[in-house]
C-alpha atoms as a PDB file:
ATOM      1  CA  UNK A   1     -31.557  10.619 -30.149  1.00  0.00           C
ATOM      2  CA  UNK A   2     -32.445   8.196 -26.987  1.00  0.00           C
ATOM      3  CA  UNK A   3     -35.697   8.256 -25.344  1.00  0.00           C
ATOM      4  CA  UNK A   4     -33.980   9.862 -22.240  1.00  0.00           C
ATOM      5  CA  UNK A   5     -33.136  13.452 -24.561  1.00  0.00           C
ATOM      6  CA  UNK A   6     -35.458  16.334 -24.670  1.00  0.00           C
ATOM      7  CA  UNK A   7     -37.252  17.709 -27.030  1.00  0.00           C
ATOM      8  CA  UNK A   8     -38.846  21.261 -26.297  1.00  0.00           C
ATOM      9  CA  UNK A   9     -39.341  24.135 -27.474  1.00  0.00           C
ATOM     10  CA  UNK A  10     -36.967  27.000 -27.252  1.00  0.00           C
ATOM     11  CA  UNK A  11     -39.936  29.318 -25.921  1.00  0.00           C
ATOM     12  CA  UNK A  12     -40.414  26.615 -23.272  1.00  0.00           C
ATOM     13  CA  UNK A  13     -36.388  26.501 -22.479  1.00  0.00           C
ATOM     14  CA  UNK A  14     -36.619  29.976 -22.356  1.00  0.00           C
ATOM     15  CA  UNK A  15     -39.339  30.446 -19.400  1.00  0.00           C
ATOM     16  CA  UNK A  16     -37.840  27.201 -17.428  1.00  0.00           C
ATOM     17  CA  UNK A  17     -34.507  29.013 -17.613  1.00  0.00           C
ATOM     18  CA  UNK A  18     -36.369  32.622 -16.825  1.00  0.00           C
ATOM     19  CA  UNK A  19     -37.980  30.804 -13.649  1.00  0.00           C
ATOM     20  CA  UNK A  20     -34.209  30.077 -12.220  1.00  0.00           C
ATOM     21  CA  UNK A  21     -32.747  32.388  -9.877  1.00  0.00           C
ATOM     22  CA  UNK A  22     -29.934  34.540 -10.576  1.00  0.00           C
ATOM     23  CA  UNK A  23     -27.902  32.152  -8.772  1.00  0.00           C
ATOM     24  CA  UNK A  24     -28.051  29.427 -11.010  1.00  0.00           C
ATOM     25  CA  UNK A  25     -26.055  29.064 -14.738  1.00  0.00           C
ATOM     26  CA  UNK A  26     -26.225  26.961 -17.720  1.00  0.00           C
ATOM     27  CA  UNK A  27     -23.200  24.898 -18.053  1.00  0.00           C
ATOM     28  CA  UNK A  28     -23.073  23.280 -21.859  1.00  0.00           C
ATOM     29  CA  UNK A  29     -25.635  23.477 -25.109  1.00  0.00           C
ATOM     30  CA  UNK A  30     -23.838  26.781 -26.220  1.00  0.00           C
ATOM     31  CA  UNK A  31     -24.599  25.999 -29.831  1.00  0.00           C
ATOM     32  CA  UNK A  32     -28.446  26.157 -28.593  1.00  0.00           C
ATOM     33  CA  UNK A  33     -28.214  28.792 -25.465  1.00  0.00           C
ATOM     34  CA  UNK A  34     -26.541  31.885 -27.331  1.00  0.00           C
ATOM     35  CA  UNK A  35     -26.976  35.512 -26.878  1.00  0.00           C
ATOM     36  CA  UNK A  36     -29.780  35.718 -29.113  1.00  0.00           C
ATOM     37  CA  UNK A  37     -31.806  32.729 -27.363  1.00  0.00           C
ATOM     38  CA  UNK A  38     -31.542  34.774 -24.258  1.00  0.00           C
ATOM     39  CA  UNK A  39     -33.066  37.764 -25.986  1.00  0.00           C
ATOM     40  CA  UNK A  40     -35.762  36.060 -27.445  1.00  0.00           C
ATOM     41  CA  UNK A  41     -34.663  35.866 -30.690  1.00  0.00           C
ATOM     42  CA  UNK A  42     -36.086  32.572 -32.176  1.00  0.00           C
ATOM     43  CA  UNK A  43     -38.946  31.308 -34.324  1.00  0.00           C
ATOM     44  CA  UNK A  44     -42.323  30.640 -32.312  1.00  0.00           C
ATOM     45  CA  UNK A  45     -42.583  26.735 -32.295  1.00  0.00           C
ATOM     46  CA  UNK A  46     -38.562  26.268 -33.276  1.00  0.00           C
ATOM     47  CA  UNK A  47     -37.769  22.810 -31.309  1.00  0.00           C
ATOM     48  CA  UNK A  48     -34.429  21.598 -30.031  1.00  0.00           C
ATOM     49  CA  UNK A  49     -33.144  18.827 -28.321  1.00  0.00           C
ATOM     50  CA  UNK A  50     -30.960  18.393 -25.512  1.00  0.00           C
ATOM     51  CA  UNK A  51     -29.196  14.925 -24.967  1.00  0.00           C
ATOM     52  CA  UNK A  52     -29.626  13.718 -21.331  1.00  0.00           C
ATOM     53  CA  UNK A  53     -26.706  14.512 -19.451  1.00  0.00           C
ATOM     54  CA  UNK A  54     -25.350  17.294 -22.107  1.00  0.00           C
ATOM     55  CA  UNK A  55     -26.288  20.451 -20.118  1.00  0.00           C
ATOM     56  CA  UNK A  56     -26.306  21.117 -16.311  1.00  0.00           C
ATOM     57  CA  UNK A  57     -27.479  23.764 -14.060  1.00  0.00           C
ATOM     58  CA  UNK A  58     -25.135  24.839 -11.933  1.00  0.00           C
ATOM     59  CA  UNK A  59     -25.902  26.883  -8.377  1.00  0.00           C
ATOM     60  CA  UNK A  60     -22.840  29.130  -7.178  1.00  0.00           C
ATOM     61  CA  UNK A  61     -25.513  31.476  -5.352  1.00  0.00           C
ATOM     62  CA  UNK A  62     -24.334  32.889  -1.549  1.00  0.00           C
ATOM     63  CA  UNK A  63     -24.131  30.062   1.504  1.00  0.00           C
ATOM     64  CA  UNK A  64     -22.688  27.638  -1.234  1.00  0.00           C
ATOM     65  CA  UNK A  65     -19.950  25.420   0.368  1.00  0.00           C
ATOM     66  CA  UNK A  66     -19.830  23.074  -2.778  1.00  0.00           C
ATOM     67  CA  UNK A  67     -21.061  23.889  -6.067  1.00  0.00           C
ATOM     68  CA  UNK A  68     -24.735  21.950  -6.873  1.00  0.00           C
ATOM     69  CA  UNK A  69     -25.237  20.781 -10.071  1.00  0.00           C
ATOM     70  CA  UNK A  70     -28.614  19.339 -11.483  1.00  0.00           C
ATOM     71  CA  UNK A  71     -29.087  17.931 -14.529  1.00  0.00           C
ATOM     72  CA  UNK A  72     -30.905  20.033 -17.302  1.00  0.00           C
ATOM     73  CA  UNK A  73     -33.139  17.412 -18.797  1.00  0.00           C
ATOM     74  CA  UNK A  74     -34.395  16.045 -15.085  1.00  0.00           C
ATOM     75  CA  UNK A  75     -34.870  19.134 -13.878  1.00  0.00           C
ATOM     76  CA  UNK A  76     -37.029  20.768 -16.677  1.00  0.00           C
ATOM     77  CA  UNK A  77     -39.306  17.502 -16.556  1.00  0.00           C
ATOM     78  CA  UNK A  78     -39.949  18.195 -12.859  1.00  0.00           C
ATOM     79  CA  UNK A  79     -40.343  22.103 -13.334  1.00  0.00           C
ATOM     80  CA  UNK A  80     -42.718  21.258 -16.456  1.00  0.00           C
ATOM     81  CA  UNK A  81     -44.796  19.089 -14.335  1.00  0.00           C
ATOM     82  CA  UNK A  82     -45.287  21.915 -11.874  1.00  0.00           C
ATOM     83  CA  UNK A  83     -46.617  24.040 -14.434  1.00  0.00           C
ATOM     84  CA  UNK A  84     -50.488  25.025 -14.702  1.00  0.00           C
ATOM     85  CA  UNK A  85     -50.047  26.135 -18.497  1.00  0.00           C
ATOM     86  CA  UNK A  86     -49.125  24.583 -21.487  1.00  0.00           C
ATOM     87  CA  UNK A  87     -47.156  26.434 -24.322  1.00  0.00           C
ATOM     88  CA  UNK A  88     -49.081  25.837 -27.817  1.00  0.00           C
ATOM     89  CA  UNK A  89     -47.520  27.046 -30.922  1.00  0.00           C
ATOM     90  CA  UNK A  90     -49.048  27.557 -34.812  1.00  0.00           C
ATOM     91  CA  UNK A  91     -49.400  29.157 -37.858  1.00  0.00           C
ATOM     92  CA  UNK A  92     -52.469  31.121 -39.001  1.00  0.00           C
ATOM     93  CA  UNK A  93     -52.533  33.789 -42.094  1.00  0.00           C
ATOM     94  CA  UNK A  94     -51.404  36.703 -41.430  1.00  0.00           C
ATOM     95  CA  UNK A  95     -53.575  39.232 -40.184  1.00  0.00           C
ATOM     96  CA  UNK A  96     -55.648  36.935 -37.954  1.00  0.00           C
ATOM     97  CA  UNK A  97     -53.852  37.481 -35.058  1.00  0.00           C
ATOM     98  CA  UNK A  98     -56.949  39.796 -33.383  1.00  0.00           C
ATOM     99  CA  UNK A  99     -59.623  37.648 -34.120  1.00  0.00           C
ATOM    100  CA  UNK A 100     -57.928  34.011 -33.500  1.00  0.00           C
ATOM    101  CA  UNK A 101     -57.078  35.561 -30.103  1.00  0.00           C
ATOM    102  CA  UNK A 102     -60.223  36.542 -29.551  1.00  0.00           C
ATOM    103  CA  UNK A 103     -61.648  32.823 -30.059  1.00  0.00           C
ATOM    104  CA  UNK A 104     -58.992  31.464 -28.216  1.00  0.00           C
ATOM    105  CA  UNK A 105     -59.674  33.523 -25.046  1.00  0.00           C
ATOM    106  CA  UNK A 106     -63.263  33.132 -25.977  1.00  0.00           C
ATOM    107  CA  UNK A 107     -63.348  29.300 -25.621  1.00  0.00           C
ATOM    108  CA  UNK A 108     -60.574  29.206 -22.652  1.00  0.00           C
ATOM    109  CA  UNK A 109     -62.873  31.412 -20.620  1.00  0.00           C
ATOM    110  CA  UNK A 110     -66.243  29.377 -21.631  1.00  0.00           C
ATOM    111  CA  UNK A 111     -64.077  26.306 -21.094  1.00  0.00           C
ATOM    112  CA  UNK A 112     -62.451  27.179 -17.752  1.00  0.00           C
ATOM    113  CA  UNK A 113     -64.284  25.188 -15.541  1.00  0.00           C
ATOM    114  CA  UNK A 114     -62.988  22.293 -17.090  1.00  0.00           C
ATOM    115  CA  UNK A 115     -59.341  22.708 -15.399  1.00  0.00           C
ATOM    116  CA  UNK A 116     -61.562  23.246 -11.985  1.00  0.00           C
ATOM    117  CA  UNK A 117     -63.264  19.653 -12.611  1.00  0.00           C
ATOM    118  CA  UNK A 118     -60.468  17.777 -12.232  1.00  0.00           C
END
């Protein structure tokens, strides 16, 4: 691993891939992006990483003259910078699920100012 791969979460991959139009494809990574990543099938938290230059995106959409291709790993940096959320992932016993949502929405709407500070 080089300090130029990625390492992110397959949720995250997921909703950067989600937020591409239908225009766009994965080219590469097939061991990682496989039928069941694209349904959703994967542990919460499960991390991969993607060496730089390993996967592209690749645009065939309508007005193309000449294919565009964009490199996976710059591209999801820029797209996760856009982002106003953050995707947190962990374990709690089972059967908390109610009331550690409830705390969590609790403090994010006591806290929610904070994000308006800034």
């Amino acid at each position: 691993m080089t300090k130029n791969d990625l390492t992110i979460t397959l949720a995250e991959a997921k909703s950067f891939i989600d937020s591409l139009s239908d225009d766009w494809y994965i080219e590469g990574g097939e061991e990682v992006f496989t039928d069941e990543f694209y349904a959703g099938k994967f542990e919460p938290g499960q991390e991969i990483v993607i060496p730089n230059g390993s996967v592209a995106i690749c645009y065939q959409g309508d007005n193309c003259v000449e294919e565009e291709i964009k490199d996976f790993v710059s591209t999801f940096k820029k797209w996760k910078q856009e982002q106003t959320t953050e995707f947190v992932t962990f374990e709690i016993p089972k059967g908390m699920k109610k009331e550690v949502t409830k705390l969590v929405n609790g403090f994010l709407n006591k806290h929610a100012h904070l994000e308006n500070d800034k």
